[in-house]
Protein backbone atom coordinates (compact mmCIF):
# COMPACT_ATOMS: atom_id res chain seq x y z
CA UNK A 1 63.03 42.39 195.91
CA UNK A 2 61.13 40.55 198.29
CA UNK A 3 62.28 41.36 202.09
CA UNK A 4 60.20 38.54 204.11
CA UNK A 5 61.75 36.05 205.57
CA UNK A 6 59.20 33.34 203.23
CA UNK A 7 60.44 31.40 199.99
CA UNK A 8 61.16 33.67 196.88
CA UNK A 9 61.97 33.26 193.50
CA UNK A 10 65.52 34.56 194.32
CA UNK A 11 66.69 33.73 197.80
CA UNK A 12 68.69 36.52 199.56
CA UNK A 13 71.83 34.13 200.30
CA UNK A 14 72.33 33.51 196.50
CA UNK A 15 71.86 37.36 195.30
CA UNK A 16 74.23 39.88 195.21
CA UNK A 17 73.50 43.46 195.65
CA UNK A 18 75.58 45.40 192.78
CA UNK A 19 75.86 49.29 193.36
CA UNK A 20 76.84 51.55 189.80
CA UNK A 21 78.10 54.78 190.97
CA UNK A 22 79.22 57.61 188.01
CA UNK A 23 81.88 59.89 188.85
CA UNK A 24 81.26 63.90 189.34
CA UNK A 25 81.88 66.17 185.82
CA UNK A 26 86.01 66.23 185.58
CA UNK A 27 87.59 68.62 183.12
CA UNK A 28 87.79 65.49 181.09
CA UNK A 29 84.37 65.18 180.99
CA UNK A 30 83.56 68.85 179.45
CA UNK A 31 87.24 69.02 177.03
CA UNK A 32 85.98 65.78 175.62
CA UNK A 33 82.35 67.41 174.79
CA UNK A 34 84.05 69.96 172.72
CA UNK A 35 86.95 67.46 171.08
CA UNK A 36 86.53 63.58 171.92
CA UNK A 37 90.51 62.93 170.79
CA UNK A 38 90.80 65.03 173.59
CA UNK A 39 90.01 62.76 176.19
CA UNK A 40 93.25 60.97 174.99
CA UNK A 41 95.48 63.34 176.10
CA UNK A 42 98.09 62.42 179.13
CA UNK A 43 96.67 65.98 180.89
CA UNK A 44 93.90 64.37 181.87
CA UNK A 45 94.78 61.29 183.18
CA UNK A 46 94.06 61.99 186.53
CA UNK A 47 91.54 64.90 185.59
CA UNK A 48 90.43 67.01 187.95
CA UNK A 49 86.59 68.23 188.87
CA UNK A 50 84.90 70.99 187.41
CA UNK A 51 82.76 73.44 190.52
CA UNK A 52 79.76 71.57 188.49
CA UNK A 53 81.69 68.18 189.76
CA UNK A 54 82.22 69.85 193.16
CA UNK A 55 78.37 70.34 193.75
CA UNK A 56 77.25 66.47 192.46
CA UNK A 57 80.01 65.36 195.22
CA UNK A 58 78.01 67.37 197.63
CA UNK A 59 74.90 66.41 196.67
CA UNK A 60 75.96 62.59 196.90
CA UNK A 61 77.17 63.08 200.26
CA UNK A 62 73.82 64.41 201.40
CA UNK A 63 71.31 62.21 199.12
């Protein structure tokens, strides 16, 4: 995107700036590799993260 402050194609003021973000590996994530109707179940609704999750959280944080 063009950062000077001349005439662009897309003026700053009318763009917005959209940031996609995926979540660390939950147990979700690896029971639903193995059996997608899994990922239905009410036990992981509010699935926790795997160590593998634990280390892309990390990783985030310092990136």
């Amino acid at each position: 995107m063009d950062t000077g402050t001349g005439p662009s194609l897309f003026p700053l003021h009318r763009c917005k700036t959209i940031h996609l973000v995926r979540h660390a590996q939950g147990i979700h994530n690896v029971e639903g590799d193995k059996n997608f109707k899994a990922l239905m179940s009410p036990k992981f609704f509010d699935a926790h993260l795997t160590p593998l999750g634990w280390r892309q959280v990390v990783m985030f944080l310092y990136f």
